[in-house]
N, C-alpha and C. Protein backbone atom coordinates (compact mmCIF):
# COMPACT_ATOMS: atom_id res chain seq x y z
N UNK A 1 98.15 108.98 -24.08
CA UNK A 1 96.81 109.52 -23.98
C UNK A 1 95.89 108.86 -25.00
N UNK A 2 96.61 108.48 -26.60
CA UNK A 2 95.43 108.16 -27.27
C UNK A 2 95.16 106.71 -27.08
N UNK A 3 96.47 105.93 -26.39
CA UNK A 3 95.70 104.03 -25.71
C UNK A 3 94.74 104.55 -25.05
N UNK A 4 94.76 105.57 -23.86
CA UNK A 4 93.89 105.57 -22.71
C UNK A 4 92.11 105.48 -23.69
N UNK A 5 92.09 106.39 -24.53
CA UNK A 5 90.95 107.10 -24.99
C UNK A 5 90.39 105.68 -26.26
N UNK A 6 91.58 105.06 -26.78
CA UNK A 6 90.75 103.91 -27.48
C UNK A 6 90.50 102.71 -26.56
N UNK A 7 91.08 102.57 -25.85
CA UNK A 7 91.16 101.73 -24.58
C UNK A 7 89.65 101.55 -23.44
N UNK A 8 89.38 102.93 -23.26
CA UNK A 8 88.06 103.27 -22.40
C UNK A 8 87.06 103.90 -23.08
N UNK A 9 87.35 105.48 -23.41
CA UNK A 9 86.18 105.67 -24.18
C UNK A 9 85.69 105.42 -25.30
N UNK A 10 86.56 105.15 -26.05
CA UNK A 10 85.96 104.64 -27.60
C UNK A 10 85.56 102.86 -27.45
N UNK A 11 86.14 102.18 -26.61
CA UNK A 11 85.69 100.99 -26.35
C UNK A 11 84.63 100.89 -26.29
N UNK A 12 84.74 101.56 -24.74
CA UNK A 12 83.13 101.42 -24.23
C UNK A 12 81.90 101.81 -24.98
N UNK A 13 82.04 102.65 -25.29
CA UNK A 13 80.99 103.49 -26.37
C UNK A 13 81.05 102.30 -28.17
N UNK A 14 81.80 101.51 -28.37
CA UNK A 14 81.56 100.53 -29.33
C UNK A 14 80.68 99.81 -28.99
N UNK A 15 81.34 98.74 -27.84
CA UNK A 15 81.01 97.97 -27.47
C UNK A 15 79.17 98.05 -26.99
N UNK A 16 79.12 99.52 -26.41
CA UNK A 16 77.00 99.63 -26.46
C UNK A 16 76.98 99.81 -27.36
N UNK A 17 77.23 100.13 -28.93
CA UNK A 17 76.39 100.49 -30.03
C UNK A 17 76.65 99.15 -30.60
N UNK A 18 77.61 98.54 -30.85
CA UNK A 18 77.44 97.48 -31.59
C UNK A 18 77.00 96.26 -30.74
N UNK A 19 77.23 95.78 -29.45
CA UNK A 19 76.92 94.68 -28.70
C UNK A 19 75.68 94.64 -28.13
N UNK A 20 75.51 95.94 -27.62
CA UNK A 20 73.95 96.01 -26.88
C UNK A 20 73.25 97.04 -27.62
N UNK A 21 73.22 98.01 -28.57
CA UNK A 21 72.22 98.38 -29.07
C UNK A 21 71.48 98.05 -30.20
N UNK A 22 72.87 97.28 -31.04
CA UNK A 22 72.43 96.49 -32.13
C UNK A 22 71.81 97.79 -33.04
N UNK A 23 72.88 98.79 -33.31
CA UNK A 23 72.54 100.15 -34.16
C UNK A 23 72.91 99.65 -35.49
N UNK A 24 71.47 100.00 -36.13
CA UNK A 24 71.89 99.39 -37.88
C UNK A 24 71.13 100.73 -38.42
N UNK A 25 71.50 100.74 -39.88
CA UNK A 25 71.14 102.42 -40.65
C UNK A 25 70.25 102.55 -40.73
N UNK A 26 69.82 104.13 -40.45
CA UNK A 26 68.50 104.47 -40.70
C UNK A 26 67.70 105.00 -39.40
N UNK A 27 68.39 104.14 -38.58
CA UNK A 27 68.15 104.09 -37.21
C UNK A 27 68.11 105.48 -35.90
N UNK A 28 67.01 105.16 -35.33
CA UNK A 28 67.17 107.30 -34.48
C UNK A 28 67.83 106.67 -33.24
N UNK A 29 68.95 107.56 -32.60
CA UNK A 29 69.28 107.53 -31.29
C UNK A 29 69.28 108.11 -30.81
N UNK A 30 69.26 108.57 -29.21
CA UNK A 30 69.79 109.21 -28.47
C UNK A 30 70.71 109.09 -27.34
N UNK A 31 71.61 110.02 -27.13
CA UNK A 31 72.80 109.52 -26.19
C UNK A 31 72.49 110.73 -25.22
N UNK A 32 72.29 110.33 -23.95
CA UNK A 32 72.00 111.02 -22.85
C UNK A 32 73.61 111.18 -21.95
N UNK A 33 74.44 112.10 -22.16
CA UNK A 33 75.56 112.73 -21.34
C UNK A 33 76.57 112.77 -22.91
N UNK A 34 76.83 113.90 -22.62
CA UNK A 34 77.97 114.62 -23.84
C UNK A 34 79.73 114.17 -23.54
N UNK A 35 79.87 113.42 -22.25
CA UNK A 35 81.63 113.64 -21.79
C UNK A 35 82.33 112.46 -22.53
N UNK A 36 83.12 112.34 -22.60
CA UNK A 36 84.30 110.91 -23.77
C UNK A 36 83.44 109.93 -24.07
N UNK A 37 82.55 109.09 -23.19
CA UNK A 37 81.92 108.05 -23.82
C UNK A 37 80.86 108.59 -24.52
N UNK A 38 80.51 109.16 -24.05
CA UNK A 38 78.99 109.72 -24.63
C UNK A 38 79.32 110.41 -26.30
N UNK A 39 80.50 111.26 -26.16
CA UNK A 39 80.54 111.97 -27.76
C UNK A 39 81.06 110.44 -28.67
N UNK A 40 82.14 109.57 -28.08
CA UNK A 40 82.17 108.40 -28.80
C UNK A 40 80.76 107.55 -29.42
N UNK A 41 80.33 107.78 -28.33
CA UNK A 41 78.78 106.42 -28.62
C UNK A 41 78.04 107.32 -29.91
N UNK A 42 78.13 109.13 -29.79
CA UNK A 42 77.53 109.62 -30.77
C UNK A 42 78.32 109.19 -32.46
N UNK A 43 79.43 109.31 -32.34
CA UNK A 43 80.17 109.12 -33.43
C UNK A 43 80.51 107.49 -33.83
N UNK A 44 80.56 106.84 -33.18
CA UNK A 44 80.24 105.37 -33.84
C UNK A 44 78.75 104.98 -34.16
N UNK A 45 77.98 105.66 -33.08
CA UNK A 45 76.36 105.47 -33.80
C UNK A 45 76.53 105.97 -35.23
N UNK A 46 77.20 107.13 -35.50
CA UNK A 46 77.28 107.58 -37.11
C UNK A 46 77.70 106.63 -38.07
N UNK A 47 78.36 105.86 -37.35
CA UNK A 47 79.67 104.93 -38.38
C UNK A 47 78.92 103.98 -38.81
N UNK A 48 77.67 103.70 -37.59
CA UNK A 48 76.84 102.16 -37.86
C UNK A 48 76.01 102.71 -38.59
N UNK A 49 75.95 103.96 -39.40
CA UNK A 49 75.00 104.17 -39.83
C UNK A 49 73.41 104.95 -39.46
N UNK A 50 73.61 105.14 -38.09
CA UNK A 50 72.09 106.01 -37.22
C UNK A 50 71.58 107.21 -38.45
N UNK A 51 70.80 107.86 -38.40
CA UNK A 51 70.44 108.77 -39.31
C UNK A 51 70.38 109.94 -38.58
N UNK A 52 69.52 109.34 -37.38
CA UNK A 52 69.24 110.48 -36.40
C UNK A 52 69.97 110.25 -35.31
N UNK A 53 70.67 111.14 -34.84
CA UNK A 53 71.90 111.02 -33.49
C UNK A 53 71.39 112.09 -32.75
N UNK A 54 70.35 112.09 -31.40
CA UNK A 54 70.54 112.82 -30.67
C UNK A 54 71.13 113.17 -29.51
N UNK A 55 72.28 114.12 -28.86
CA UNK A 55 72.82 114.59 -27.81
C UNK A 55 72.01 115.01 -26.84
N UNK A 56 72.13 114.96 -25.89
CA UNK A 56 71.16 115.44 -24.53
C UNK A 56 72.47 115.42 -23.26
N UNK A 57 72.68 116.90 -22.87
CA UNK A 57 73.59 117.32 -22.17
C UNK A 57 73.20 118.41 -20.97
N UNK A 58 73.79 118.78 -20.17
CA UNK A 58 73.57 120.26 -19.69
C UNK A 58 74.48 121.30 -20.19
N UNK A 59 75.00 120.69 -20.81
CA UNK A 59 76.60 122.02 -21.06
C UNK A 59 76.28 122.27 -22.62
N UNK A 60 76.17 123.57 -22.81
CA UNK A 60 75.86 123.85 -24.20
C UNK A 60 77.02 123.94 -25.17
N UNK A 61 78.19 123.76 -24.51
CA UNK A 61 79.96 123.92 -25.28
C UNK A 61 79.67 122.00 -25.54
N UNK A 62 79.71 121.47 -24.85
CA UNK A 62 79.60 119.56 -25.29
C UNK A 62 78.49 119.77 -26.49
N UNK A 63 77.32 120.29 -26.26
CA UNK A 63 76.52 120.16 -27.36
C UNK A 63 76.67 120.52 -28.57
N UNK A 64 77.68 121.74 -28.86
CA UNK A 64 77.95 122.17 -29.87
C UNK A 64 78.93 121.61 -30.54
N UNK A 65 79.67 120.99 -29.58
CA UNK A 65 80.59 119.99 -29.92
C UNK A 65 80.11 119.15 -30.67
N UNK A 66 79.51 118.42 -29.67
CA UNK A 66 78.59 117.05 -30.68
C UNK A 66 78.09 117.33 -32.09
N UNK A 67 77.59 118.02 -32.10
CA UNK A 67 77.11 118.58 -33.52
C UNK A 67 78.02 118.96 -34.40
N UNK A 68 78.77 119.65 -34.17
CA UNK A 68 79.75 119.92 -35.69
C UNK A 68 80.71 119.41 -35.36
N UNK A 69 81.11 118.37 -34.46
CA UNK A 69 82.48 117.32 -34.78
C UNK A 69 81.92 116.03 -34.43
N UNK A 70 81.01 115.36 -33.72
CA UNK A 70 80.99 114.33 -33.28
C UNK A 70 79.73 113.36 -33.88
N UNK A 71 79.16 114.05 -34.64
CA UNK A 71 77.68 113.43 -35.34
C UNK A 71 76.71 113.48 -35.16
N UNK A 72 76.11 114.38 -34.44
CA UNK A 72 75.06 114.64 -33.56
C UNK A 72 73.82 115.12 -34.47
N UNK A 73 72.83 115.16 -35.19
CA UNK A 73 72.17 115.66 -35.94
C UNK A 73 71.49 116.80 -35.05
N UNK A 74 71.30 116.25 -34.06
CA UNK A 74 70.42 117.10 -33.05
C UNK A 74 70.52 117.29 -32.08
N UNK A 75 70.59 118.02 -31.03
CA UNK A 75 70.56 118.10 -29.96
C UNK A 75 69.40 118.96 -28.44
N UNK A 76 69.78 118.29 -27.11
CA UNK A 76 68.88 118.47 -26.48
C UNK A 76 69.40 119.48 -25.19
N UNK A 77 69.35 120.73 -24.95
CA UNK A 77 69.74 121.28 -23.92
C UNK A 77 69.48 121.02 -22.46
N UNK A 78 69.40 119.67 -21.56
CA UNK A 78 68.76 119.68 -20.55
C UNK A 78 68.58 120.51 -19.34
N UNK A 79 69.46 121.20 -19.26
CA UNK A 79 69.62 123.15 -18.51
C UNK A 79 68.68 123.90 -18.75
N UNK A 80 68.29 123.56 -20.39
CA UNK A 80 67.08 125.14 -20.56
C UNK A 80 65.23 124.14 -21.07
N UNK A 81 65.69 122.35 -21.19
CA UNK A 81 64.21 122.15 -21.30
C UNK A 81 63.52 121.96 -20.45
N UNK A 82 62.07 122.26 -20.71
CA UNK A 82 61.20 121.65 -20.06
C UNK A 82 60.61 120.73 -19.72
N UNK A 83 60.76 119.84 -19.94
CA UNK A 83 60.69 118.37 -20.44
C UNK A 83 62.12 117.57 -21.80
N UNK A 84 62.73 117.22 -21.28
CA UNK A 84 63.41 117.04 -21.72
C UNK A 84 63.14 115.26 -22.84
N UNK A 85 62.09 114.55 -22.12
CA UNK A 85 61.87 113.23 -22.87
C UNK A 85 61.31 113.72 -24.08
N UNK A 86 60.29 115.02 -23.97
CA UNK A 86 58.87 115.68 -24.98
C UNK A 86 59.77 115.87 -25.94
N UNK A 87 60.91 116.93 -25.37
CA UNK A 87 61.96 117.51 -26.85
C UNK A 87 63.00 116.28 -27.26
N UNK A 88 63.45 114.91 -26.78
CA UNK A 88 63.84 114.38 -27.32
C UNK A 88 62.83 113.62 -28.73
N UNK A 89 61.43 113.43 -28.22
CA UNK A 89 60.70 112.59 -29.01
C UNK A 89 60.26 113.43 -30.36
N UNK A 90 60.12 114.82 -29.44
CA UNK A 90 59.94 116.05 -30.98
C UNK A 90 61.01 115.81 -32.33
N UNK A 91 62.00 115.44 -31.83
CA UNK A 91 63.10 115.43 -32.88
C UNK A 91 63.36 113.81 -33.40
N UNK A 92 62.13 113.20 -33.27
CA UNK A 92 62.37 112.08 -33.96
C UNK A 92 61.34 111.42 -34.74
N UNK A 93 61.57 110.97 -36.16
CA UNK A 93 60.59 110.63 -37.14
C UNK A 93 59.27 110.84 -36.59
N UNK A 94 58.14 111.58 -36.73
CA UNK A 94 56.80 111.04 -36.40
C UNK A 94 56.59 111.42 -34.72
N UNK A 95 57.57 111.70 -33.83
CA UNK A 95 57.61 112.00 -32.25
C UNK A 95 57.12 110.73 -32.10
N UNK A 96 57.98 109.60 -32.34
CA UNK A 96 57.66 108.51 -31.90
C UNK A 96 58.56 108.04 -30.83
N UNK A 97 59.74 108.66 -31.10
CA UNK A 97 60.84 108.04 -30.16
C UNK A 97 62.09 107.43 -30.51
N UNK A 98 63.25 107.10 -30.20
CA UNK A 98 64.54 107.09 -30.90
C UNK A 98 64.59 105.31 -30.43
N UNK A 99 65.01 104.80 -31.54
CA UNK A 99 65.01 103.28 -31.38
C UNK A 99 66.15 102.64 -30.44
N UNK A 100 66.69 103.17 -30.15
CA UNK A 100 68.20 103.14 -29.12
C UNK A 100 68.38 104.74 -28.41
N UNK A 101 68.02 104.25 -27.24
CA UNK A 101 68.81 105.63 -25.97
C UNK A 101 69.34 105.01 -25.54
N UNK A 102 71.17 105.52 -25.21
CA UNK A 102 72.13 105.39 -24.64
C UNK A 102 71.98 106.60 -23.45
N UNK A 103 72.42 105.90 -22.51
CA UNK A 103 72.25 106.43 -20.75
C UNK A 103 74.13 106.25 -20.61
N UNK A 104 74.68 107.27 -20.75
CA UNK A 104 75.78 107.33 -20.26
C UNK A 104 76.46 108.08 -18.92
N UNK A 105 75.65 108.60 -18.25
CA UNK A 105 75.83 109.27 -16.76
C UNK A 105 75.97 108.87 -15.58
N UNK A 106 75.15 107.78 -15.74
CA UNK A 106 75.24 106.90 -14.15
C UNK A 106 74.36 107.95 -13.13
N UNK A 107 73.44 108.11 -13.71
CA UNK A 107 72.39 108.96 -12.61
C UNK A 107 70.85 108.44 -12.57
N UNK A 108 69.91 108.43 -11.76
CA UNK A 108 68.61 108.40 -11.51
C UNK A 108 67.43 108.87 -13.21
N UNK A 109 67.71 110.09 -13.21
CA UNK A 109 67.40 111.29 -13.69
C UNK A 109 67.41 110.53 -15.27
N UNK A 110 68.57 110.55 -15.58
CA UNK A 110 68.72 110.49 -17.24
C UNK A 110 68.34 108.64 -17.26
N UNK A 111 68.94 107.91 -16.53
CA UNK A 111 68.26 106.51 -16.60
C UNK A 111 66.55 106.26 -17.36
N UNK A 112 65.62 107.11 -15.93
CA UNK A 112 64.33 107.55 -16.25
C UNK A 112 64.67 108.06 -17.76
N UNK A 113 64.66 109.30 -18.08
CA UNK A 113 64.39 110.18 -19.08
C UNK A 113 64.78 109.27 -20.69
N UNK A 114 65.88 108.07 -20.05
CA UNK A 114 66.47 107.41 -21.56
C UNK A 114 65.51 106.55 -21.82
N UNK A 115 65.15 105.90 -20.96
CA UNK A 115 64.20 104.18 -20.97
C UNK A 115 62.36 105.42 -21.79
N UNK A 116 62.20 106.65 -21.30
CA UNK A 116 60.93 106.78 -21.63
C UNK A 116 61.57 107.78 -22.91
N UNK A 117 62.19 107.63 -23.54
CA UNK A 117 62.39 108.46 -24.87
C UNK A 117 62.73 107.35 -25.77
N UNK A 118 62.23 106.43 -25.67
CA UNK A 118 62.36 105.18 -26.79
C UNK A 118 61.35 104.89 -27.33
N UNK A 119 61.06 104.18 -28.53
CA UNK A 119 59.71 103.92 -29.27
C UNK A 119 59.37 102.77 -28.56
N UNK A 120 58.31 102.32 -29.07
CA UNK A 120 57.78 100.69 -29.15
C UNK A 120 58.56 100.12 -29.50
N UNK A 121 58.98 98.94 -28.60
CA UNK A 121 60.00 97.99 -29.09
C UNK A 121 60.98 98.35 -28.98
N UNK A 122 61.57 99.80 -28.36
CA UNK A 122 63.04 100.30 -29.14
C UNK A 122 63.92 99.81 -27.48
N UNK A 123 64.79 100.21 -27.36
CA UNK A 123 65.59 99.59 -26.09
C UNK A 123 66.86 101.10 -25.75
N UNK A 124 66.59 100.87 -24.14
CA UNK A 124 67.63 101.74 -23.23
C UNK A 124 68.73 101.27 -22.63
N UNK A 125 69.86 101.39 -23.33
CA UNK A 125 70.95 101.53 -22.98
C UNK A 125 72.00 102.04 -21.96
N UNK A 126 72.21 101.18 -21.23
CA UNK A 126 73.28 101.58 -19.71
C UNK A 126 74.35 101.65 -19.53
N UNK A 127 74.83 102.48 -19.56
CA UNK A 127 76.41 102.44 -19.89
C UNK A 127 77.09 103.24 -18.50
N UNK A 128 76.34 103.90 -18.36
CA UNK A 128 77.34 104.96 -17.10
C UNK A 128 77.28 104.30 -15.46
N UNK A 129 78.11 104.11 -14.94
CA UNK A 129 77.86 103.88 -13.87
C UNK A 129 77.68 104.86 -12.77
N UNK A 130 76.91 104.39 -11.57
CA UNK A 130 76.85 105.12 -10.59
C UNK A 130 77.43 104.50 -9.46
N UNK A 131 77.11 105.20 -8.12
CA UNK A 131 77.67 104.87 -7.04
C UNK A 131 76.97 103.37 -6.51
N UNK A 132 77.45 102.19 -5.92
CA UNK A 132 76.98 101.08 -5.47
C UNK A 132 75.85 101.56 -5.12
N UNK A 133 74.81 100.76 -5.04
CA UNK A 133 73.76 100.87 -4.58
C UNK A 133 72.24 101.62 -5.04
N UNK A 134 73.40 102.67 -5.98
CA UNK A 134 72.18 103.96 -6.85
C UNK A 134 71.27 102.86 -7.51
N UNK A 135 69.77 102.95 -7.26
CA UNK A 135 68.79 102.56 -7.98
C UNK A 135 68.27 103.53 -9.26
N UNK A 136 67.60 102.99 -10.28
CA UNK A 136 66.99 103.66 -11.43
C UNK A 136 65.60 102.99 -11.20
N UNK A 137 64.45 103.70 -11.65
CA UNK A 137 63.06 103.39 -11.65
C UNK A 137 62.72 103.33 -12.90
N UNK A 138 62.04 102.40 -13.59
CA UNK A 138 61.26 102.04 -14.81
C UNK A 138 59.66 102.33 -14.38
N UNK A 139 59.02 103.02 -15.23
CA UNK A 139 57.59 102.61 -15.17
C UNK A 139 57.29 101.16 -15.91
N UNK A 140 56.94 100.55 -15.08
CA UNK A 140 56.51 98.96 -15.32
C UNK A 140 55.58 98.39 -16.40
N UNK A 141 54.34 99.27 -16.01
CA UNK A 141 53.33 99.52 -17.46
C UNK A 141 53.72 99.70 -18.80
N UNK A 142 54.52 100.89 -18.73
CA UNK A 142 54.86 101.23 -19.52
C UNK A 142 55.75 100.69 -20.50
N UNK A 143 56.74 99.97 -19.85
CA UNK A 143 57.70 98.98 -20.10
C UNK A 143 57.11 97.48 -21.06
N UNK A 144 56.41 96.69 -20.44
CA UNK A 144 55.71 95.92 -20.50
C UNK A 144 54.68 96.03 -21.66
N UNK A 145 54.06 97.15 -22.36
CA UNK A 145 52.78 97.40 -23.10
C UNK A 145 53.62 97.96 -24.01
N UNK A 146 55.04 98.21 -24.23
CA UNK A 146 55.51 99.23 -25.25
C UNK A 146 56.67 98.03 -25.86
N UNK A 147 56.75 97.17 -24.83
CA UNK A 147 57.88 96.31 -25.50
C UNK A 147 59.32 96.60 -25.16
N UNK A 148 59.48 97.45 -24.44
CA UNK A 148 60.76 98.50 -24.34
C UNK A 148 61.57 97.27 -22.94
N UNK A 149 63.19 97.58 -23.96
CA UNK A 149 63.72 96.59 -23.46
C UNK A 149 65.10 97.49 -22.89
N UNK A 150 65.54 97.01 -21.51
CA UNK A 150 66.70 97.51 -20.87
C UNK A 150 67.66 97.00 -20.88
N UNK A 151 69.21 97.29 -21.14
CA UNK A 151 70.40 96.52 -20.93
C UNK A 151 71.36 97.70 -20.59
N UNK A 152 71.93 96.58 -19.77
CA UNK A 152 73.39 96.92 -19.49
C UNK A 152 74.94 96.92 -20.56
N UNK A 153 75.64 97.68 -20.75
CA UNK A 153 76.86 97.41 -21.63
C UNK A 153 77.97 97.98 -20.67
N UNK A 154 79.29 96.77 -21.01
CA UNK A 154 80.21 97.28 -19.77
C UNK A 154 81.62 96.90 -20.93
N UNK A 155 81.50 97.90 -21.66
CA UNK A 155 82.80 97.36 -22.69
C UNK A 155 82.56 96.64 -23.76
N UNK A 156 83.39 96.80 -24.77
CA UNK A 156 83.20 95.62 -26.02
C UNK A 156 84.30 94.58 -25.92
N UNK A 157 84.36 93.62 -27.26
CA UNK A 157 84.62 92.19 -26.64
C UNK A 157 86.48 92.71 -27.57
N UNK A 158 87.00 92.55 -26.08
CA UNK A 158 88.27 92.55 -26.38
C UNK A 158 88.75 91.95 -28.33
N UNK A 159 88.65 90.21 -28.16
CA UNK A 159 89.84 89.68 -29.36
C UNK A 159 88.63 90.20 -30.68
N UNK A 160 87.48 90.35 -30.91
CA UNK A 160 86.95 90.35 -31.69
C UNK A 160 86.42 91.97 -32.22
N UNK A 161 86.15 92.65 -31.16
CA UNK A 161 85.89 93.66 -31.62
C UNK A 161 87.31 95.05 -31.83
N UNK A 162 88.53 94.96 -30.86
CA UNK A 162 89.43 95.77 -31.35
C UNK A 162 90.28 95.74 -32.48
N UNK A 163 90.03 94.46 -33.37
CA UNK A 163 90.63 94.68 -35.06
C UNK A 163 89.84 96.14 -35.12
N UNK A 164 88.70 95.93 -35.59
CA UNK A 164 87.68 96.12 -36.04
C UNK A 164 87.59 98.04 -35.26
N UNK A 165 87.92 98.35 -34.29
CA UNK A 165 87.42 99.23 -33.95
C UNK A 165 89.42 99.96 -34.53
N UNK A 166 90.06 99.67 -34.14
CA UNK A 166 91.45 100.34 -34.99
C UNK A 166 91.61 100.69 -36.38
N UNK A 167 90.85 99.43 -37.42
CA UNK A 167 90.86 99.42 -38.48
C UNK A 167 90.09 101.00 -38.64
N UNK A 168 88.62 101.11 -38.01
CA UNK A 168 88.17 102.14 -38.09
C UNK A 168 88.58 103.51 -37.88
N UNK A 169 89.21 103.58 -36.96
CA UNK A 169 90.12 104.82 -36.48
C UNK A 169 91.63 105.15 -37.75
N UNK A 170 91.74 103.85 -38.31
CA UNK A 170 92.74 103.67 -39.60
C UNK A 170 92.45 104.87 -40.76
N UNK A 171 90.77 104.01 -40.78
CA UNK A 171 90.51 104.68 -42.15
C UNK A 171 89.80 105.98 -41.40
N UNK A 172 89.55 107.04 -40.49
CA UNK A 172 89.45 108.00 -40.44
C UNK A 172 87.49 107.95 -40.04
N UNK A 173 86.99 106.64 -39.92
CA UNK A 173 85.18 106.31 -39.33
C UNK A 173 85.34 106.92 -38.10
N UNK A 174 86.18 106.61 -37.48
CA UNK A 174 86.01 107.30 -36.42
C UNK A 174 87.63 108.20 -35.65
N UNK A 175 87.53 109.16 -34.94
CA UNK A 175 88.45 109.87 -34.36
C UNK A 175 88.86 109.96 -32.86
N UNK A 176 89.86 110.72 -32.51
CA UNK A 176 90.15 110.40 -31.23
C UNK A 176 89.87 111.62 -30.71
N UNK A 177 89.10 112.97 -31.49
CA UNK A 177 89.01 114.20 -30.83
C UNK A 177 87.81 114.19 -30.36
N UNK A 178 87.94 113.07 -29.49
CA UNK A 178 86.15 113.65 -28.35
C UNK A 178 86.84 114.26 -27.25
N UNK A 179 87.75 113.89 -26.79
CA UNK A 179 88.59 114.17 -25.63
C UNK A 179 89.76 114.93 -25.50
N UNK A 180 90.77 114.82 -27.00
CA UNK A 180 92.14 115.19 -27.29
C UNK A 180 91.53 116.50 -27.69
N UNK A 181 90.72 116.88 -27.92
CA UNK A 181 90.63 118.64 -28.99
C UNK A 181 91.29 119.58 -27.90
């Protein structure tokens, strides 16, 4: 069980914070879906240093999770908000916006909601897949005038990054209870 979980979810969830989000300290995030990759991406965002880690879930047991085991400074109930981009941006320096949103769901919905909860310049992160064919919509304007940049992450780099991500799990940076609790 714990190859499976360093293998997939803690991979995957490296591999977007360090390959495609390029998370350095100080730094606000948000991770849109609470399930194995998503509490990973929260807890290595910690490791790289993020300051601000926000969760955005529907399940209020993942959220509480995130927060007192997984690194979460903050979190976003998407079940009970009203806007869910407004209360992500409320909770970040200035309501400017989190310099890295991670999209871990593979849905329409949170795609949208990740790409427009980013600052100027800051970039949305893709990690979850959906079914062939599922499209996501960007506002174009918006995109374009804000600087806001989109990528895809599909894993980290096998020979170079799994020293590096074991060593961590060695010294106790990161854990295997996103999934095992």
């Amino acid at each position: 069980t714990d190859t499976a979980i360093v293998g997939c979810a803690l991979f995957t969830a490296y591999g977007a914070v360090k390959n495609a989000g390029f998370v350095e300290p100080g730094m606000s995030v948000a991770i849109f879906g609470a399930g194995g990759v998503g509490m990973n991406v929260m807890q290595v965002c910690r490791a790289f240093g993020a300051s601000n880690v926000i969760a955005v879930d529907l399940d209020g047991e993942k959220l509480a999770f995130a927060k007192d085991s997984m690194g979460a400074t903050a979190v976003v109930d998407a079940s009970k908000s009203a806007d869910v981009v407004a209360e992500v941006m409320s909770k970040t320096p200035g309501g400017r916006g989190v310099d890295v949103a991670f999209e871990v769901v593979g849905h329409p919905v949170t795609f949208d909601q990740a790409v427009r909860s980013t600052c100027d310049g800051g970039k949305a992160v893709m990690v979850g897949l959906a079914k062939l064919g599922t499209l996501g919509q960007v506002d174009i304007t918006r995109m374009v005038r804000r600087k806001i940049k989109v990528q895809g992450s599909f894993g980290a780099k096998a020979r170079v990054d799994t020293p590096v991500l074991l060593d961590m799990l060695k010294r106790g940076v990161v854990t295997l209870e996103s999934i095992s609790r």
